[in-house]
Protein backbone atom coordinates (compact mmCIF):
# COMPACT_ATOMS: atom_id res chain seq x y z
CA UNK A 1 0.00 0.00 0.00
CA UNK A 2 1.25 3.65 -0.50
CA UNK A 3 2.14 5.20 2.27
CA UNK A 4 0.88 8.64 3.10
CA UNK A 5 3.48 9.57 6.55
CA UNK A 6 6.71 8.59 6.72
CA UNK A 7 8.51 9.86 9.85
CA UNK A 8 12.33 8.70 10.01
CA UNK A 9 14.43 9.56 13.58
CA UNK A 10 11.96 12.35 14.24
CA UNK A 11 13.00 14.66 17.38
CA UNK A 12 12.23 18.11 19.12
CA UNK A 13 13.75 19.99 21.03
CA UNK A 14 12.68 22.80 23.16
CA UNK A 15 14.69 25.27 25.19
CA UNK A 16 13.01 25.86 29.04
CA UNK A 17 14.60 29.21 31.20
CA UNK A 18 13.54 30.34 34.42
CA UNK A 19 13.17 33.74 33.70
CA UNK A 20 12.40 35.87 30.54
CA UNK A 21 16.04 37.61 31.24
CA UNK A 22 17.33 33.91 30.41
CA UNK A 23 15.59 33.81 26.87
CA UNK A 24 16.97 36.93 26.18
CA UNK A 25 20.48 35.70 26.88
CA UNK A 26 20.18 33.05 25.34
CA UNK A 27 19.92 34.75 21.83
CA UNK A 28 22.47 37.71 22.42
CA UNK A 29 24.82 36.22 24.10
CA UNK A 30 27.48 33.33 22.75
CA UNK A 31 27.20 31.58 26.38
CA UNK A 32 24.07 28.97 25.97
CA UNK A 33 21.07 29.98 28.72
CA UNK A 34 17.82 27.51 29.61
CA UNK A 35 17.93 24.21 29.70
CA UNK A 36 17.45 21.53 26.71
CA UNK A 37 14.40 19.65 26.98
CA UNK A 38 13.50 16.83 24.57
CA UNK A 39 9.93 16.66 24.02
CA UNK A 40 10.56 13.85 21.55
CA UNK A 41 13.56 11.56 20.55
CA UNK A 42 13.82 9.59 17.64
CA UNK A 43 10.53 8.51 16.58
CA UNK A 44 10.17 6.07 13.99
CA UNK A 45 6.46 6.33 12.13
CA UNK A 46 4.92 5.32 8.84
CA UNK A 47 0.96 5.53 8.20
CA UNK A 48 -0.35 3.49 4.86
CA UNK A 49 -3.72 5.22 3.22
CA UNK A 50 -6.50 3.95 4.71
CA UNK A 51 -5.03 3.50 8.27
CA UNK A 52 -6.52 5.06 10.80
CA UNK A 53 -4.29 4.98 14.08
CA UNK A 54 -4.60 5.93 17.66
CA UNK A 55 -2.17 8.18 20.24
CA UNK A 56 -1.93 7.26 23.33
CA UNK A 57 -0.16 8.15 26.32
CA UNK A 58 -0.32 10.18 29.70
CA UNK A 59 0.02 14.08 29.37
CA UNK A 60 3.30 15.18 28.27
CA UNK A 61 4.10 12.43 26.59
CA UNK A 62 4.31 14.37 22.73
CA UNK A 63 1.22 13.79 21.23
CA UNK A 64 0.53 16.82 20.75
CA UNK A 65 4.00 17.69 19.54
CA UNK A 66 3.90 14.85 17.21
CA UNK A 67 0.42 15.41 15.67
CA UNK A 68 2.04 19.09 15.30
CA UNK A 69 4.89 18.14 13.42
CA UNK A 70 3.19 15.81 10.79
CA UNK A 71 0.46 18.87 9.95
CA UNK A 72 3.92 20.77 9.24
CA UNK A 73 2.60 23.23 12.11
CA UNK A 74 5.86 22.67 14.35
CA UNK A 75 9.18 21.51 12.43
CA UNK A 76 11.65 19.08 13.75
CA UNK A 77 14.83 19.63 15.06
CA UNK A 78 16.25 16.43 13.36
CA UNK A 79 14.55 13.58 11.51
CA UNK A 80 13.13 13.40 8.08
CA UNK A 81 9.50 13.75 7.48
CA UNK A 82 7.59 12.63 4.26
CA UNK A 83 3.96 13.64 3.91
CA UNK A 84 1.92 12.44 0.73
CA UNK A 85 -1.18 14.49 0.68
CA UNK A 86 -3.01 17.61 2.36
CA UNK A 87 -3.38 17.26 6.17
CA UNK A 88 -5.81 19.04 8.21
CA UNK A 89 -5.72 18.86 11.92
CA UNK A 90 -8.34 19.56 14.07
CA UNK A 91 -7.99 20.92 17.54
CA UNK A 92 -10.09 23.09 20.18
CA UNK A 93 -9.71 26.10 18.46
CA UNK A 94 -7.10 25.39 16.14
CA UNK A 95 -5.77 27.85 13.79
CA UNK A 96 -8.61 29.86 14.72
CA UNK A 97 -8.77 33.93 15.06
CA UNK A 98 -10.16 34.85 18.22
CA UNK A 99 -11.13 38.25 17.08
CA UNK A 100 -13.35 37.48 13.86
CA UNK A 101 -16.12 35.71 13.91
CA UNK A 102 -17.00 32.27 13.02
CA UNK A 103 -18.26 33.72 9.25
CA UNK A 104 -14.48 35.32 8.88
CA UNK A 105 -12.62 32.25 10.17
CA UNK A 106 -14.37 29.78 7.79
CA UNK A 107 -13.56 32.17 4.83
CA UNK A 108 -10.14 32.81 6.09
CA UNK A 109 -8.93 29.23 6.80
CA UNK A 110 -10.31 28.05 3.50
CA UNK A 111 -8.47 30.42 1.38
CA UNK A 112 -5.27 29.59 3.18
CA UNK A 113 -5.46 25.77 2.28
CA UNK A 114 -6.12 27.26 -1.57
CA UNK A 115 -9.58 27.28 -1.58
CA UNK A 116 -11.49 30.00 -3.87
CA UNK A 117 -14.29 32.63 -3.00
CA UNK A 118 -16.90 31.14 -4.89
CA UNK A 119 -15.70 27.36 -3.41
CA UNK A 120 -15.95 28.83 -0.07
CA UNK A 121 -19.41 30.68 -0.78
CA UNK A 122 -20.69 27.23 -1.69
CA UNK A 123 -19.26 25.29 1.59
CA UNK A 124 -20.05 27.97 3.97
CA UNK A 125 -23.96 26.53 4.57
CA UNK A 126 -22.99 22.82 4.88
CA UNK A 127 -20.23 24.18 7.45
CA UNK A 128 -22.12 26.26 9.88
CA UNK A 129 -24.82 23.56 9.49
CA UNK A 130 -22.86 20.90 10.62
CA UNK A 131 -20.95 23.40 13.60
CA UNK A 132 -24.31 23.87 14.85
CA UNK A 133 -23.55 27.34 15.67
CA UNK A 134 -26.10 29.25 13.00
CA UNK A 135 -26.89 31.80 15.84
CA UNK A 136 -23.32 32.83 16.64
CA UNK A 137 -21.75 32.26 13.26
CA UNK A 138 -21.35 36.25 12.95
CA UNK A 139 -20.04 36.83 16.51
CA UNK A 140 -16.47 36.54 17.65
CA UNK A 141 -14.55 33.60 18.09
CA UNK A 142 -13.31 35.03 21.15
CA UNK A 143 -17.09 34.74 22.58
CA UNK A 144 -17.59 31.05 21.75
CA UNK A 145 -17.00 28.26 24.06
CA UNK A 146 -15.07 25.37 24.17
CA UNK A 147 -17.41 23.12 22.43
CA UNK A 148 -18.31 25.22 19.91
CA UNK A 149 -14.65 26.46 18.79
CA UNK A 150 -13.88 22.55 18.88
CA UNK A 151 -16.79 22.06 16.62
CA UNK A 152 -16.38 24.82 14.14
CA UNK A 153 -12.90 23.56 13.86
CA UNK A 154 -14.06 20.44 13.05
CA UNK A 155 -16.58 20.96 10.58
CA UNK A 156 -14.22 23.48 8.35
CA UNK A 157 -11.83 20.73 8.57
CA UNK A 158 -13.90 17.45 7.59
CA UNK A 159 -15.57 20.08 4.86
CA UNK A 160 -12.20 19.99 2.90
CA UNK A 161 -11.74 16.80 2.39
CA UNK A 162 -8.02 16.44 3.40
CA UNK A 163 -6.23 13.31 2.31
CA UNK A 164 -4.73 12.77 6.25
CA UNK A 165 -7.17 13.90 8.93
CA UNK A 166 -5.79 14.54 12.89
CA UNK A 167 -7.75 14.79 15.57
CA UNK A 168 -6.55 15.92 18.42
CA UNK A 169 -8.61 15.62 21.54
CA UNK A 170 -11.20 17.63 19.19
CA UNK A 171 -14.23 15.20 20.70
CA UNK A 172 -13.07 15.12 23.98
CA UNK A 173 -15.36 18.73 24.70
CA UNK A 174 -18.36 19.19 23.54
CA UNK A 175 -22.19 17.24 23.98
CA UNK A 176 -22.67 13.42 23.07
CA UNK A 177 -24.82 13.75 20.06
CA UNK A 178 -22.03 15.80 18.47
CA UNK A 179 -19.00 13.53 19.07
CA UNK A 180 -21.62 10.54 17.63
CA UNK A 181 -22.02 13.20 14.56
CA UNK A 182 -18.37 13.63 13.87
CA UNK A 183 -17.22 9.42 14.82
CA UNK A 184 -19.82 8.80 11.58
CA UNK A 185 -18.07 11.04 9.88
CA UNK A 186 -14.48 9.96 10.25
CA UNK A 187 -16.22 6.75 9.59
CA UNK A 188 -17.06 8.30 5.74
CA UNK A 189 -13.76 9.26 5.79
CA UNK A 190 -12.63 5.78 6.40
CA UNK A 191 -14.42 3.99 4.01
CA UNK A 192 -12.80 6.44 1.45
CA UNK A 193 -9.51 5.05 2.60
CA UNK A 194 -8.01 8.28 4.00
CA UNK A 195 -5.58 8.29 6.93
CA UNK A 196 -6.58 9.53 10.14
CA UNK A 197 -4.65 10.30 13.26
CA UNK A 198 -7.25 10.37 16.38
CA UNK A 199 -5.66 11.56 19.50
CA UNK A 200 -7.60 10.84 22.73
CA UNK A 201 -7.85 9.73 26.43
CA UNK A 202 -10.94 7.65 25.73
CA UNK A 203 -9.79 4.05 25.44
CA UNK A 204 -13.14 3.00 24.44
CA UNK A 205 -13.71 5.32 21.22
CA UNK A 206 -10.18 3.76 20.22
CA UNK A 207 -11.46 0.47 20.28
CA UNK A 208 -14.20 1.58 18.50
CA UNK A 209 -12.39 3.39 15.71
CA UNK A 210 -8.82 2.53 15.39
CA UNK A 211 -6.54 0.08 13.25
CA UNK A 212 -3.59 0.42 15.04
CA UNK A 213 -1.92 2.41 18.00
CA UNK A 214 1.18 4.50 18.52
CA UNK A 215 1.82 4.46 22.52
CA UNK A 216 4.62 7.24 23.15
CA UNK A 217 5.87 8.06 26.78
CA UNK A 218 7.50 10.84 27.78
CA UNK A 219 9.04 11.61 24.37
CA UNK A 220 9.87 7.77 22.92
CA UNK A 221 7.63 5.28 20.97
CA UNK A 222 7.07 2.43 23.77
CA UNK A 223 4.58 0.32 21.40
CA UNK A 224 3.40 0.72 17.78
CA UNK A 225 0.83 -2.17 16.31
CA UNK A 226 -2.66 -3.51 16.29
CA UNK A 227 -5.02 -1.66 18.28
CA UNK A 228 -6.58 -3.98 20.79
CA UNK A 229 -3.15 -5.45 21.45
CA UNK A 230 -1.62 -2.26 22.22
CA UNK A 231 -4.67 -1.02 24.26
CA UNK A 232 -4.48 -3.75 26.07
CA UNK A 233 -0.74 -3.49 26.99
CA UNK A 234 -1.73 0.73 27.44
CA UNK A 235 -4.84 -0.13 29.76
CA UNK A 236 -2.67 -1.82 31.98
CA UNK A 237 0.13 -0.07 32.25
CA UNK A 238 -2.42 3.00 33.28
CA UNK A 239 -4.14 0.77 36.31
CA UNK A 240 -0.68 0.76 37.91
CA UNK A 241 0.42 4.22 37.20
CA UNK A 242 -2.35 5.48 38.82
CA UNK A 243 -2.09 3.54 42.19
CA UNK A 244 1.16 5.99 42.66
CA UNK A 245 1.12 8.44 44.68
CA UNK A 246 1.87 11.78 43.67
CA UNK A 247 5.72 11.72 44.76
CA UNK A 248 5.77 8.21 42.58
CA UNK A 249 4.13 9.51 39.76
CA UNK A 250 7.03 12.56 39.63
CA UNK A 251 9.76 10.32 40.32
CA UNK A 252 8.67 7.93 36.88
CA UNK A 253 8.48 11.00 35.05
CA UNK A 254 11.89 12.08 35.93
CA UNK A 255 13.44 9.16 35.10
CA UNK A 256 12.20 8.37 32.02
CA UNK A 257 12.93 12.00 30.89
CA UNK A 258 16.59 11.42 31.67
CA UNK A 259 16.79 8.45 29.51
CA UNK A 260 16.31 11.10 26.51
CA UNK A 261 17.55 14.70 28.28
């Protein structure tokens, strides 16, 4: 099958200070200020069309980062990525301006993937229809809440048909009916045999909906394969992490990060 992601040695590295004085050091000054911080290390990834694959893994563990980096949002700092096809990702309020409204955003995130003013004219109705905002589309973003940013977001994005869809915790706000709305239409998307990334805390809508899962913690792939293998493995794993105590919990953390900082 051809494969739409290819992600070869991918890592990231971000620079932490303790003070805005540091930052500012950092890039006047020859001496290096802040302190290195790996948010991923050498991740290995490939995605076929048709796949649709889960992340997983407890907060801070580069999901986020990752998801970021194959939309071409955040770049690497080494690795080789190779993406075959548009990607749209979808996130609470993702790439949206807080101070137009909903109208403006649709218009302005459209043209920006190429789309034209009569295309846009002609999506706009199925959009707002499917945001289930019609009575705010005209106010500001900045007035919305969670749910409905996160839905907007989504609907511009299913709308134009991207080749590689991410969704990144996108269903995790929001009422019932809606996240049953969008799963049917990832579903579509599916049966079209487009890729999809769906990035969640809910175990039991990746059972429902994934292929295969990509467990990363704390930076590093731990597992990569079939879903209900991996879920399995990942279910686990969380039953005993959460019996630490808070002291525990910080003391894991720590020492995985030193394997890759």
């Amino acid at each position: 099958m051809k494969k739409s992601i290819e992600l070869n040695r991918i890592s990231k590295k971000y620079k932490l200070y303790n003070s805005p004085k540091e930052r500012i050091l950092d890039l006047i000054s020859p001496r290096s200020y802040g302190e290195d911080f790996w948010a991923l290390k050498n991740v290995n990834f490939e995605a076929n069309n048709g796949d649709v694959i889960g992340f997983v893994g407890i907060n801070g563990s580069g999901k986020s980062t990752l998801s970021n980096i194959i939309a071409g949002i955040v770049p690497p700092t080494e690795g080789e990525t190779k993406i075959n096809g548009q990607v749209s990702l979808i996130a609470v309020a993702s790439g949206l301006k807080p101070d137009l409204s909903g109208r403006d955003n649709i218009e302005l995130k459209c043209l920006m993937l190429g789309f034209s003013k009569k295309q846009i004219k002609a999506m706009e109705s199925e959009i707002i229809e499917f945001a289930e905002i019609e009575q705010f589309i005209d106010q500001p973003i900045k007035s919305y809440s969670s749910g409905m940013k996160s839905r907007l977001g989504f609907a511009i994005s299913v709308m134009v048909d991207p080749d590689i869809l991410i969704i990144d915790e996108a269903l995790s706000v929001g009422d019932k009916a809606f996240a049953t709305k969008s799963l049917a239409k990832m579903q579509e998307f599916k049966s079209k045999g487009k890729t999809m990334i769906f990035v969640s805390h809910s175990i039991a809508q990746m059972r429902e909906f994934c292929d295969k899962i990509l467990w990363l913690e704390f930076g590093r792939v731990k597992e990569y394969g079939e879903a209900n293998e991996v879920l399995n493995n990942y279910h686990s794993f969380l039953k005993t992490y959460k019996k630490l105590d808070k002291k525990e919990k910080k003391a894991y953390k720590l020492a995985k990060l030193k394997e890759i900082n």
